[in-house]
C-alpha atoms as a PDB file:
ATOM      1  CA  UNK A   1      -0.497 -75.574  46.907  1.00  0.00           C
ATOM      2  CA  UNK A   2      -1.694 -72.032  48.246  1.00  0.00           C
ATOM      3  CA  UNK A   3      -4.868 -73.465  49.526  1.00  0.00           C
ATOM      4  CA  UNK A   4      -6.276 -70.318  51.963  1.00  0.00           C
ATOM      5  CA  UNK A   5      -4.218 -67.776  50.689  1.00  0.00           C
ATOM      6  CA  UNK A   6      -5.389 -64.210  50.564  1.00  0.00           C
ATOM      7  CA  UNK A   7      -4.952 -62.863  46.656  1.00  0.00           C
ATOM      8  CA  UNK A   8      -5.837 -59.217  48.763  1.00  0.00           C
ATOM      9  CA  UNK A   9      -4.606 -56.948  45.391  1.00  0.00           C
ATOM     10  CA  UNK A  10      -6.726 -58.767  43.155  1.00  0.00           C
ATOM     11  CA  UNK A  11     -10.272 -56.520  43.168  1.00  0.00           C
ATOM     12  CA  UNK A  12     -13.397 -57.864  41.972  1.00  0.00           C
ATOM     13  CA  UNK A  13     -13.632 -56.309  38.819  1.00  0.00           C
ATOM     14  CA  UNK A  14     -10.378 -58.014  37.810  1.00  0.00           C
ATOM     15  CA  UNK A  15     -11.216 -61.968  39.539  1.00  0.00           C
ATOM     16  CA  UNK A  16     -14.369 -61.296  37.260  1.00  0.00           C
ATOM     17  CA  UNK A  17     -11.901 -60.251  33.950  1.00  0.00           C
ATOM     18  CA  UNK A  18     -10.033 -62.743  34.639  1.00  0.00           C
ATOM     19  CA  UNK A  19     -12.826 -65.661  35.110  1.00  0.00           C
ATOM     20  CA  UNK A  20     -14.394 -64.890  31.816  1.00  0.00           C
ATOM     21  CA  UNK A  21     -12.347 -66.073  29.308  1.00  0.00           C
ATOM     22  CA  UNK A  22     -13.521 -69.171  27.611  1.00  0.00           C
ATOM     23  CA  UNK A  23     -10.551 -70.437  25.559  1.00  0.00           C
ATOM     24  CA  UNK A  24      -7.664 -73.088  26.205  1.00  0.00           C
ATOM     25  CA  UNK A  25      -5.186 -70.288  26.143  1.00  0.00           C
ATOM     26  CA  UNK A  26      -6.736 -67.524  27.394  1.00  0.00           C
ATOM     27  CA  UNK A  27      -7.843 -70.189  30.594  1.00  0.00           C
ATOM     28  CA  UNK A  28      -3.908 -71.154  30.793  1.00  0.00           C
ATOM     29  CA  UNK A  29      -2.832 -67.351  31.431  1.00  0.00           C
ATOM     30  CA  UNK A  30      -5.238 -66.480  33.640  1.00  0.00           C
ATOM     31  CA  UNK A  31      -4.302 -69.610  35.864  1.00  0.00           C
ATOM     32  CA  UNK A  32      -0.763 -68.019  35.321  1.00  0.00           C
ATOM     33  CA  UNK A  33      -1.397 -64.823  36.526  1.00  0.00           C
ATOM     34  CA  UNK A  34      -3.354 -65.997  39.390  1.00  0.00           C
ATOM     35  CA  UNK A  35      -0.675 -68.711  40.281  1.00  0.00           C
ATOM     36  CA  UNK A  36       1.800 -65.547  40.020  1.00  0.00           C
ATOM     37  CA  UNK A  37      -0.421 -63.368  42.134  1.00  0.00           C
ATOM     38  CA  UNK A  38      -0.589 -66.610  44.866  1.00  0.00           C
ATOM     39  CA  UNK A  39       2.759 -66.455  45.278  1.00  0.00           C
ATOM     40  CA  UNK A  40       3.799 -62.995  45.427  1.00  0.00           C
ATOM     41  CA  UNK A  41       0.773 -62.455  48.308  1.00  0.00           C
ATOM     42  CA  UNK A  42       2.910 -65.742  50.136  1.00  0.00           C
ATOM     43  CA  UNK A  43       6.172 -63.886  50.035  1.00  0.00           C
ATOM     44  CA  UNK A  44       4.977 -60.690  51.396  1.00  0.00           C
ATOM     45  CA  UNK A  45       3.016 -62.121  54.342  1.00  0.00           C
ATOM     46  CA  UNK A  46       4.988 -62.215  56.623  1.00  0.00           C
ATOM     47  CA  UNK A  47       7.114 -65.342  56.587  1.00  0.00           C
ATOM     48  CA  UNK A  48      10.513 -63.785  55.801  1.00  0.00           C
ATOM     49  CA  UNK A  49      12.487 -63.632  59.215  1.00  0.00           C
ATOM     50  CA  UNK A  50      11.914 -60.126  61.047  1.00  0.00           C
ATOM     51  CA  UNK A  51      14.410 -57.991  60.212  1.00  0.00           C
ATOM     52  CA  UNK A  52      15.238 -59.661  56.689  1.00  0.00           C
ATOM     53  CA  UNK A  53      13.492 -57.560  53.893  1.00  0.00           C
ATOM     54  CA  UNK A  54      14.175 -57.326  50.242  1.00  0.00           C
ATOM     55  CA  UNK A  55      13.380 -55.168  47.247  1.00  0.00           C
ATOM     56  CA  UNK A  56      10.040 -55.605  45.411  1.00  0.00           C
ATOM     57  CA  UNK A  57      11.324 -57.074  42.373  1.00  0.00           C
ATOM     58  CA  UNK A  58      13.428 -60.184  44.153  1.00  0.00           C
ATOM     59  CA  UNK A  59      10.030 -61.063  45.381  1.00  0.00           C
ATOM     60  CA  UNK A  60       8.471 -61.245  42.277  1.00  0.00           C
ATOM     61  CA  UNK A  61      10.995 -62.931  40.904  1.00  0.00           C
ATOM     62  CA  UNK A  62      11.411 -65.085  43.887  1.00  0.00           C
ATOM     63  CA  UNK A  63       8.031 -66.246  43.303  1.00  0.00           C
ATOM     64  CA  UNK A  64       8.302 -66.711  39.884  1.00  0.00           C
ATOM     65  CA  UNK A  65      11.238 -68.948  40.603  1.00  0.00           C
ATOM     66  CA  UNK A  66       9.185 -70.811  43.136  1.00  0.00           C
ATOM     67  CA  UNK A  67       6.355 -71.207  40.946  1.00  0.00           C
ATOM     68  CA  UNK A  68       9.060 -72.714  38.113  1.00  0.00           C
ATOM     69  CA  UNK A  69      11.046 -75.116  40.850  1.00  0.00           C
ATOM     70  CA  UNK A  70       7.219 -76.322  42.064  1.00  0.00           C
ATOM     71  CA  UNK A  71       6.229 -77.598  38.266  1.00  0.00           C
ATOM     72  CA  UNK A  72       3.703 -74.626  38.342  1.00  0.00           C
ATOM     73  CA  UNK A  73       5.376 -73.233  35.206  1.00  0.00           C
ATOM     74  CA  UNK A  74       7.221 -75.860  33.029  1.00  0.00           C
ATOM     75  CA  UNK A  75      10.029 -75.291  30.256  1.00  0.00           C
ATOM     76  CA  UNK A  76       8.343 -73.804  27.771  1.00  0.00           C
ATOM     77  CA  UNK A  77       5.292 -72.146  28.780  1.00  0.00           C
ATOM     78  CA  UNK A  78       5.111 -68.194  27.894  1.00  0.00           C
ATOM     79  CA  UNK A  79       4.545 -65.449  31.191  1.00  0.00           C
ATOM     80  CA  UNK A  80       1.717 -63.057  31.264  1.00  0.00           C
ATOM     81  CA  UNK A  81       2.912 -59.760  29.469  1.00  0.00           C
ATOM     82  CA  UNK A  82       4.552 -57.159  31.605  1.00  0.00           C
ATOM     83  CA  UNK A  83       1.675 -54.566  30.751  1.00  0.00           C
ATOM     84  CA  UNK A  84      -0.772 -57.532  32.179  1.00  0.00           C
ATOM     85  CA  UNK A  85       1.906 -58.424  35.260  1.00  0.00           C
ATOM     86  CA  UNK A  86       1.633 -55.111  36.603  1.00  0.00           C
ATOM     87  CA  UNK A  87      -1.976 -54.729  35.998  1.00  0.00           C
ATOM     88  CA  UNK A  88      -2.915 -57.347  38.220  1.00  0.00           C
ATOM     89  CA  UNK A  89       0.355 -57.846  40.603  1.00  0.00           C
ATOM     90  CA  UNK A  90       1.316 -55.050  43.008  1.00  0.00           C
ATOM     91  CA  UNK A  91       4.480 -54.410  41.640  1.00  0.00           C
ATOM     92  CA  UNK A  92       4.785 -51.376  39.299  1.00  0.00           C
ATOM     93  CA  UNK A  93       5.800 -52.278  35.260  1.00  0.00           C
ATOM     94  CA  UNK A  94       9.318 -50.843  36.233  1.00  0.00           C
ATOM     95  CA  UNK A  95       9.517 -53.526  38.729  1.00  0.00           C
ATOM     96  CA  UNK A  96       8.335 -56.585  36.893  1.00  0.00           C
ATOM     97  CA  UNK A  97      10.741 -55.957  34.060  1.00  0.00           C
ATOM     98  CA  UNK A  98      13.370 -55.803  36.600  1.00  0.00           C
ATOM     99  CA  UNK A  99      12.438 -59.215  37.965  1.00  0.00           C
ATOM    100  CA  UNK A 100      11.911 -60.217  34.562  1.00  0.00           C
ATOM    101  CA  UNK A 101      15.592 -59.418  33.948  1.00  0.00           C
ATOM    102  CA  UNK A 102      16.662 -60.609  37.048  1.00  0.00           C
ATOM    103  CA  UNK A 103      15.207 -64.592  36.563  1.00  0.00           C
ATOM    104  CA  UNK A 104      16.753 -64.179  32.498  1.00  0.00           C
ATOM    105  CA  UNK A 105      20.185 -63.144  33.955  1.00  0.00           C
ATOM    106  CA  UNK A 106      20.215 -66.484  35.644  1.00  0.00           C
ATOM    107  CA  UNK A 107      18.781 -68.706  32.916  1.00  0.00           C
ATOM    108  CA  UNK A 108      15.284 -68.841  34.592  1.00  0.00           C
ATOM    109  CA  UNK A 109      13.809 -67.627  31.666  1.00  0.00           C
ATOM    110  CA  UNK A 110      14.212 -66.373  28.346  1.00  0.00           C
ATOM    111  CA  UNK A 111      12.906 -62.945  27.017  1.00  0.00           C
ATOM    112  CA  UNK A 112      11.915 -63.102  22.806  1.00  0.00           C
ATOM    113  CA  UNK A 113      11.768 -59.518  21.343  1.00  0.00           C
ATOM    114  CA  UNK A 114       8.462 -59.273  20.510  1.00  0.00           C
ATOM    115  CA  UNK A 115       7.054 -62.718  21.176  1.00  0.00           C
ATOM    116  CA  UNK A 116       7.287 -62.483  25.738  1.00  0.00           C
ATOM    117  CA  UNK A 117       8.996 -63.971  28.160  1.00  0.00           C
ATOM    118  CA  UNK A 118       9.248 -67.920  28.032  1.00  0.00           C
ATOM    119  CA  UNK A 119      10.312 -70.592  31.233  1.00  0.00           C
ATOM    120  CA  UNK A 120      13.895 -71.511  30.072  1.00  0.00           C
ATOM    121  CA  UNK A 121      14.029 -75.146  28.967  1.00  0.00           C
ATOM    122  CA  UNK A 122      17.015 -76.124  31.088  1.00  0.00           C
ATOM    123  CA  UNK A 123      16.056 -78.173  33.998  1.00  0.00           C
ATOM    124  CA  UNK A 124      19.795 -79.224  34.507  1.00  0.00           C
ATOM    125  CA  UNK A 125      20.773 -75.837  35.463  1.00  0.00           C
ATOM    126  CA  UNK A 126      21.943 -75.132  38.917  1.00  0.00           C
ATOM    127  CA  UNK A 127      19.512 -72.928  40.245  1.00  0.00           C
ATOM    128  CA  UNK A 128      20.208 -73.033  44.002  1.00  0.00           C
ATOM    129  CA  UNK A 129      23.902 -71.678  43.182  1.00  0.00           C
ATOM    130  CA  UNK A 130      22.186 -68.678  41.413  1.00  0.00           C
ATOM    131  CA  UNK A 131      23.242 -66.086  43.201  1.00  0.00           C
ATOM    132  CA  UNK A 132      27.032 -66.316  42.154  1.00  0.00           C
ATOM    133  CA  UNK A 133      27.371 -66.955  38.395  1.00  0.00           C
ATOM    134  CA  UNK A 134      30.621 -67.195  35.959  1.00  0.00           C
ATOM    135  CA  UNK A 135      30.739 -64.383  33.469  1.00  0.00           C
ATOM    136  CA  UNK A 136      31.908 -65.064  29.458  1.00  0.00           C
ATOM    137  CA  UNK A 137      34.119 -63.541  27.764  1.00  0.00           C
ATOM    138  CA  UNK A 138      32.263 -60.032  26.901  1.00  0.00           C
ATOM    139  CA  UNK A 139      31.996 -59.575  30.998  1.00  0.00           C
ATOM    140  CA  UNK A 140      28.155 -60.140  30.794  1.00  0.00           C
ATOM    141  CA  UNK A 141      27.348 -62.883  29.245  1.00  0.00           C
ATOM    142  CA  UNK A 142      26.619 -65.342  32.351  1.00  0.00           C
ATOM    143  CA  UNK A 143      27.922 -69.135  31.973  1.00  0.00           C
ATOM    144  CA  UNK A 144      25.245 -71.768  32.151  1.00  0.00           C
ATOM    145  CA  UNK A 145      26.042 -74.115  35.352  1.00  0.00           C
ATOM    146  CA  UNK A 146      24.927 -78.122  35.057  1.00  0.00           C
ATOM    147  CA  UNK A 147      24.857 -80.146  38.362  1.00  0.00           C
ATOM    148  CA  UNK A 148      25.462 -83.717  39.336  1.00  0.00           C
ATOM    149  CA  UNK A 149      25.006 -85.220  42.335  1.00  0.00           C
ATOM    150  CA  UNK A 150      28.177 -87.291  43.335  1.00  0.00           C
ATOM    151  CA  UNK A 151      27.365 -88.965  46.879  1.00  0.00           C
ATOM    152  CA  UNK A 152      24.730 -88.377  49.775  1.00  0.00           C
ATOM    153  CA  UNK A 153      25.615 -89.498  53.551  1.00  0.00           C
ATOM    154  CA  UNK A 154      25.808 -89.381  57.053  1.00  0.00           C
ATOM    155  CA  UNK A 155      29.344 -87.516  58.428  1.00  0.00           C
ATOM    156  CA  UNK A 156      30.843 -86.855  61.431  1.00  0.00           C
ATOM    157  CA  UNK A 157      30.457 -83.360  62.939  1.00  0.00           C
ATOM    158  CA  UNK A 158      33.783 -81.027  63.668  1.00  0.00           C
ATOM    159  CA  UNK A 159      34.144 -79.503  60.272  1.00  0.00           C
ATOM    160  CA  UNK A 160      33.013 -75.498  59.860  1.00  0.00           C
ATOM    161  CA  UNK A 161      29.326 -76.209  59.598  1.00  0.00           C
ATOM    162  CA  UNK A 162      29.057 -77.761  62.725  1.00  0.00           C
ATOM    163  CA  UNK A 163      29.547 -74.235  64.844  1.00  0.00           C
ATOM    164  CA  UNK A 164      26.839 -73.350  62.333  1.00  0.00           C
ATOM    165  CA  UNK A 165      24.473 -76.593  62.466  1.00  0.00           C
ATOM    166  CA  UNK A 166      24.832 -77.150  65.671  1.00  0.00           C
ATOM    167  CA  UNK A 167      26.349 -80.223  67.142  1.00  0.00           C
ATOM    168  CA  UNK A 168      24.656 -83.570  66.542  1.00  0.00           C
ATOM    169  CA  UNK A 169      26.006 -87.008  66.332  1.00  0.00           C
ATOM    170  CA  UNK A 170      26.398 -86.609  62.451  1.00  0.00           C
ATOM    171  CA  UNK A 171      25.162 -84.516  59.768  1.00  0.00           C
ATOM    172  CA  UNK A 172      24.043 -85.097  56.029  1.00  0.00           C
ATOM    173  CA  UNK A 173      26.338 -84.163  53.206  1.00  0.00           C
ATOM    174  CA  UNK A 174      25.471 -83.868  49.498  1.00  0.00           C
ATOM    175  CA  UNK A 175      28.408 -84.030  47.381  1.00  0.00           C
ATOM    176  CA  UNK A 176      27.808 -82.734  43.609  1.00  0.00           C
ATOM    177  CA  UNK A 177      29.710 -82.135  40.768  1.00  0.00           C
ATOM    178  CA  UNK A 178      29.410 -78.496  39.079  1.00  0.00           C
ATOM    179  CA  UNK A 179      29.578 -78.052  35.803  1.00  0.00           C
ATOM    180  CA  UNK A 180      30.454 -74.461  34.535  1.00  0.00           C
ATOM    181  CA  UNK A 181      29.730 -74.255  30.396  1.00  0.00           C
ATOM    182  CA  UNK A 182      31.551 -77.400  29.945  1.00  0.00           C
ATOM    183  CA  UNK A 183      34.363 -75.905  30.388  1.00  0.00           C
ATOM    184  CA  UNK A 184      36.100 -76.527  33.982  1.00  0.00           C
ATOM    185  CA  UNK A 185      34.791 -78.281  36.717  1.00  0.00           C
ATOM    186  CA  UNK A 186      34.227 -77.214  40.835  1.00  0.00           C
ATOM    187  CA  UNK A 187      32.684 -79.319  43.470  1.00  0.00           C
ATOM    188  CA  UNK A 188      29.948 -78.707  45.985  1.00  0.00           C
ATOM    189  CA  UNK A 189      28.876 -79.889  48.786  1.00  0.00           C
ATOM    190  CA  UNK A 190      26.352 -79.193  50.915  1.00  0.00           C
ATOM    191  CA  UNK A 191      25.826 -80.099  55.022  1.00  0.00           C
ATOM    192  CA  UNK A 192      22.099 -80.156  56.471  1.00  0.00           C
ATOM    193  CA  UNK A 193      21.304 -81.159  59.940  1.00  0.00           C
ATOM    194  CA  UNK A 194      21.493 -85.170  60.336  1.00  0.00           C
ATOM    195  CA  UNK A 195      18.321 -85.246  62.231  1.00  0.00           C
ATOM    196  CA  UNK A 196      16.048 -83.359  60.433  1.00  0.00           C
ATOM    197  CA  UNK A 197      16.944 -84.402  56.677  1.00  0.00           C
ATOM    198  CA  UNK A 198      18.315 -87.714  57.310  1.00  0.00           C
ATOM    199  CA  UNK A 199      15.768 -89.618  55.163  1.00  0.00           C
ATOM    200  CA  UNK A 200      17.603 -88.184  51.927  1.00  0.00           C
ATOM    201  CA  UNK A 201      20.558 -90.279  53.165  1.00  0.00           C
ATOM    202  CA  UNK A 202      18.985 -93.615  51.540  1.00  0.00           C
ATOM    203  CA  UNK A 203      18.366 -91.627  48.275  1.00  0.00           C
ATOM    204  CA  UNK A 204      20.384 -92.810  45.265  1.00  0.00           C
ATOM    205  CA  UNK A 205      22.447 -90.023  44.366  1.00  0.00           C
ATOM    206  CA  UNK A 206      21.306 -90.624  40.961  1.00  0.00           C
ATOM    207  CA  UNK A 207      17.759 -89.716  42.487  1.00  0.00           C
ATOM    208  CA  UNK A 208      19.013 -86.077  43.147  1.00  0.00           C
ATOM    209  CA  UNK A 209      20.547 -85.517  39.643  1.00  0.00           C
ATOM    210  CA  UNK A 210      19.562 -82.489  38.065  1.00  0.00           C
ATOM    211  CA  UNK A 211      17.459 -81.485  40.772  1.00  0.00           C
ATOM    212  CA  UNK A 212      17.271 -78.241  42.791  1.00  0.00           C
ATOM    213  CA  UNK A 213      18.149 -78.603  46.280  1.00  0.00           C
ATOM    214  CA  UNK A 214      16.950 -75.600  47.409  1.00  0.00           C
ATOM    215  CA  UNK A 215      13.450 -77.110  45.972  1.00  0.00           C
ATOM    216  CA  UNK A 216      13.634 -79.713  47.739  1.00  0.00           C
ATOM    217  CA  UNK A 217      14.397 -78.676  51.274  1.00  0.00           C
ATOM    218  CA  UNK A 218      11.341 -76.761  50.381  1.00  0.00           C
ATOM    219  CA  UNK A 219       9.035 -79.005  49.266  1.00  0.00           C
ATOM    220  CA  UNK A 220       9.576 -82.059  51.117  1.00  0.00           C
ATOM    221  CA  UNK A 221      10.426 -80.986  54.427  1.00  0.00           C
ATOM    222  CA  UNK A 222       8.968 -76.783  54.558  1.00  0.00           C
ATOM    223  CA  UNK A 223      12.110 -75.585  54.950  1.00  0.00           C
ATOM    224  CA  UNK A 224      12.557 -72.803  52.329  1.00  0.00           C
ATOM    225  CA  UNK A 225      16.048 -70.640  52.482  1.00  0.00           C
ATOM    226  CA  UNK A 226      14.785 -67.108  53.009  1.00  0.00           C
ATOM    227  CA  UNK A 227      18.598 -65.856  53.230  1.00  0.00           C
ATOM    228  CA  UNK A 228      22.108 -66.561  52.472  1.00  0.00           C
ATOM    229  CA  UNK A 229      25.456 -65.422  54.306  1.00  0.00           C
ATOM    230  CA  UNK A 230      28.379 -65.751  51.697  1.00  0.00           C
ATOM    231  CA  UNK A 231      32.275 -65.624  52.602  1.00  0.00           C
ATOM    232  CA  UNK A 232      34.926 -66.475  50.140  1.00  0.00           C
ATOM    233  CA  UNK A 233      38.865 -66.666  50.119  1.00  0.00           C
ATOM    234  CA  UNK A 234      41.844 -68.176  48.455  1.00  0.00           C
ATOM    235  CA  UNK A 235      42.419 -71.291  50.283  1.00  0.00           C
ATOM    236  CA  UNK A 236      44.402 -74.458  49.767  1.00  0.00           C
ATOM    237  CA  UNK A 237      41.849 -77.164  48.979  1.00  0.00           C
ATOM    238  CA  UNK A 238      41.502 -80.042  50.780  1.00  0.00           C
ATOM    239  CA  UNK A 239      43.121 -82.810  49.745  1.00  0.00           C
ATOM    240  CA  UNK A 240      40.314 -85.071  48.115  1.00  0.00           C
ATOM    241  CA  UNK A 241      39.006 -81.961  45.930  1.00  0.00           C
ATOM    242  CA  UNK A 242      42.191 -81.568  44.388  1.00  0.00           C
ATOM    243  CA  UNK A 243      42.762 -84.534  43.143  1.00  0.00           C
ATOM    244  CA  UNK A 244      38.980 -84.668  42.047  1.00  0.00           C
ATOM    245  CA  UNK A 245      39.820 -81.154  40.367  1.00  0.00           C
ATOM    246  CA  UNK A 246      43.172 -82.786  38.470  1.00  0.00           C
ATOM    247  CA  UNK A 247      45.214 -80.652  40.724  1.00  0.00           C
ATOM    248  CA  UNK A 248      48.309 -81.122  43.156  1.00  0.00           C
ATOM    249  CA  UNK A 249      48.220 -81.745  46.519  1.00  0.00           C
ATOM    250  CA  UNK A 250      48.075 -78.616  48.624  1.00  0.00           C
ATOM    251  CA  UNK A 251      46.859 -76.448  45.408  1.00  0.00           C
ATOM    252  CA  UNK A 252      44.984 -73.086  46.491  1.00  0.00           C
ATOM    253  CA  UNK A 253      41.453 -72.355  44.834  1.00  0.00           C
ATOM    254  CA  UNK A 254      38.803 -69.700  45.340  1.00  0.00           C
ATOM    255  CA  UNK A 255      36.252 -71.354  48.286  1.00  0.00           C
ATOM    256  CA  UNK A 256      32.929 -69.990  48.599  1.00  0.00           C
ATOM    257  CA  UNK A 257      31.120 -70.675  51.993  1.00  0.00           C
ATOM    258  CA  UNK A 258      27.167 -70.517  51.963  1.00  0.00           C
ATOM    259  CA  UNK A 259      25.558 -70.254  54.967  1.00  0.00           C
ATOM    260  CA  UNK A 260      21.594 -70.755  54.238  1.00  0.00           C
ATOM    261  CA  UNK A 261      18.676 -69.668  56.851  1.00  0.00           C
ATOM    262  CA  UNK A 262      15.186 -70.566  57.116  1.00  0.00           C
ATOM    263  CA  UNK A 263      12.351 -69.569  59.093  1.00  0.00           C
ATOM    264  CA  UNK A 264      13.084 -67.402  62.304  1.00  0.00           C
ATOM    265  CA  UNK A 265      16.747 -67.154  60.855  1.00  0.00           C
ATOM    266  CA  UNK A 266      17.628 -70.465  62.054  1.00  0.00           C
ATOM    267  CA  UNK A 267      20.298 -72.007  60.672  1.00  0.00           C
ATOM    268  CA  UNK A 268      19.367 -74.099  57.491  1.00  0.00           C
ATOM    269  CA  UNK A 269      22.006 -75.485  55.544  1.00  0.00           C
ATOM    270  CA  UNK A 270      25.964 -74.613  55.037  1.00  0.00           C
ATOM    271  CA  UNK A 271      27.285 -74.920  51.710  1.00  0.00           C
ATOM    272  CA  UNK A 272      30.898 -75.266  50.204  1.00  0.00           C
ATOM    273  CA  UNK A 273      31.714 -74.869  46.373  1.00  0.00           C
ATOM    274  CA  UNK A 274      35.202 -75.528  45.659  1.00  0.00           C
ATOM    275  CA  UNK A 275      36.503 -73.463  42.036  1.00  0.00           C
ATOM    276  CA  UNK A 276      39.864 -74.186  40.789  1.00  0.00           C
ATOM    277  CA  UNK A 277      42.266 -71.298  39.097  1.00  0.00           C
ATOM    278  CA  UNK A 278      40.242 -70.249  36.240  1.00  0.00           C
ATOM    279  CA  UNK A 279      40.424 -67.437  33.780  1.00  0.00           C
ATOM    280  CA  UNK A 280      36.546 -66.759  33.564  1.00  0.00           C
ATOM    281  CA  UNK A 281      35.309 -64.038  36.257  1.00  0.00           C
ATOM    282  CA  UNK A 282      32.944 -64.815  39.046  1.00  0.00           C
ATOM    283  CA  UNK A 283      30.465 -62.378  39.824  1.00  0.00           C
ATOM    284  CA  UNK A 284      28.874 -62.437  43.464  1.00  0.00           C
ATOM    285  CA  UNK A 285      25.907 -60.504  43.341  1.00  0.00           C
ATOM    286  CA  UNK A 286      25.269 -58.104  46.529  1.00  0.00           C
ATOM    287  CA  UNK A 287      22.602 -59.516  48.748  1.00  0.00           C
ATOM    288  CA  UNK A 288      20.203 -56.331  49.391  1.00  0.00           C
ATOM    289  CA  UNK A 289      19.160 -55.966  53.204  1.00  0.00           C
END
């Protein structure tokens, strides 16, 4: 995936440790660490927009993520030890179990006292909305958040994303149902540049169930989002979410607009989730500079 890459903070001494072991598992957590060590050298290289930085553990755990949305680690599989982690990364142990944290706080992963830190077997959860998450009743607890993807199409320009998109004869939108704990339902939908993504527009919507769009962009078309713009308000939904939410016509809701930039900060995707009146609490986590 990484082919060329530069692992420059792995010496010689430890590519040697690390080639030596003979086992099944022992084999399986050195590829780990070296997949982890791939992808934390391709987030510092350079490739963030200039001017955009963040803090050492959000890439870490940025590449973790990547390395879980990519099929490099599956549900399941167990994470080098954070002794190990900052042995071989360059990220001090302080950091990695802040990352650690971080990707557990949003359901990426799950830490067992005493046994490590294990991919979270939930491939349904909404991982490209993870950096606004519904809190339970204890005010930490965070809300697991399903997905399902509605509709995809071609739509006219003139709405708010086009000053952000750019205007074009149409532009894709990918309508999905969000699922928060079962328990209340918003609606998301997200508007990419006709042009550039308008193969996804003959994908079955059923195709895109369960799957992170964030990934995809990614992966299919090398378009990562390196940065997010958020802006939210008490507005009066539109009329169609309403009555998909079971409200009346004209209802206000809290509206969360996502604006999404790739490389050289150019505009990416924009991004609307619709939440009706809810008791739970939405946190919005700050977005460091």
């Amino acid at each position: 995936m990484f082919h060329g890459a530069k692992i420059w903070f792995l010496d010689p001494k430890s590519i040697e440790l690390y080639s030596s072991f003979k086992n099944p598992v022992e084999h399986r957590r050195r590829e780990a660490i070296l997949e982890l060590a791939r992808l934390a050298n391709t987030l510092s290289d350079g490739r963030r927009p200039t001017g955009v930085r963040a803090p050492k553990y959000q890439l870490l755990s940025d590449g973790i993520m990547q390395a879980i949305e990519t099929g490099e680690l599956k549900p399941g599989d167990r994470l080098p030890g954070e002794s190990e982690m900052a042995q071989i990364l360059p990220f001090s142990l302080g950091t990695v179990q802040k990352a650690l944290s971080h990707l557990a706080d949003r359901g990426a992963v799950v830490r067992r006292h005493g046994s490590g830190t294990f991919v979270a077997d939930a491939p349904s959860q909404l991982h490209d909305l993870w950096h606004f998450r519904f809190l339970g009743d204890d005010g930490q607890t965070v809300l697991p958040v399903f997905t399902r993807v509605t509709k995809v199409a071609e739509v006219a320009t003139g709405g708010a994303w086009t000053d952000f998109l750019g205007h074009e004869a149409n532009h894709l939108r990918i309508d999905r149902d969000v699922d928060v704990n079962h328990e209340f339902k918003a609606v998301a939908r997200m508007f990419l540049t006709g042009q550039r993504f308008s193969e996804l527009a003959s994908e079955p919507p059923a195709a895109l169930d369960n799957m992170n769009i964030r990934a995809l962009l990614r992966q299919r078309f090398d378009a990562p989002t390196l940065r997010i713009v958020e802006q939210v308000g008490a507005e009066a939904l539109p009329d169609d979410i309403a009555r998909m939410l079971g409200l009346d016509i004209g209802a206000n809701g809290l509206v969360l607009h996502i604006q999404g930039y790739g490389f050289r900060d150019a505009p990416l995707s924009y991004q609307v989730v619709y939440i009706p009146p809810d008791t739970r609490r939405l946190e919005l986590l700050p977005q460091k500079p």
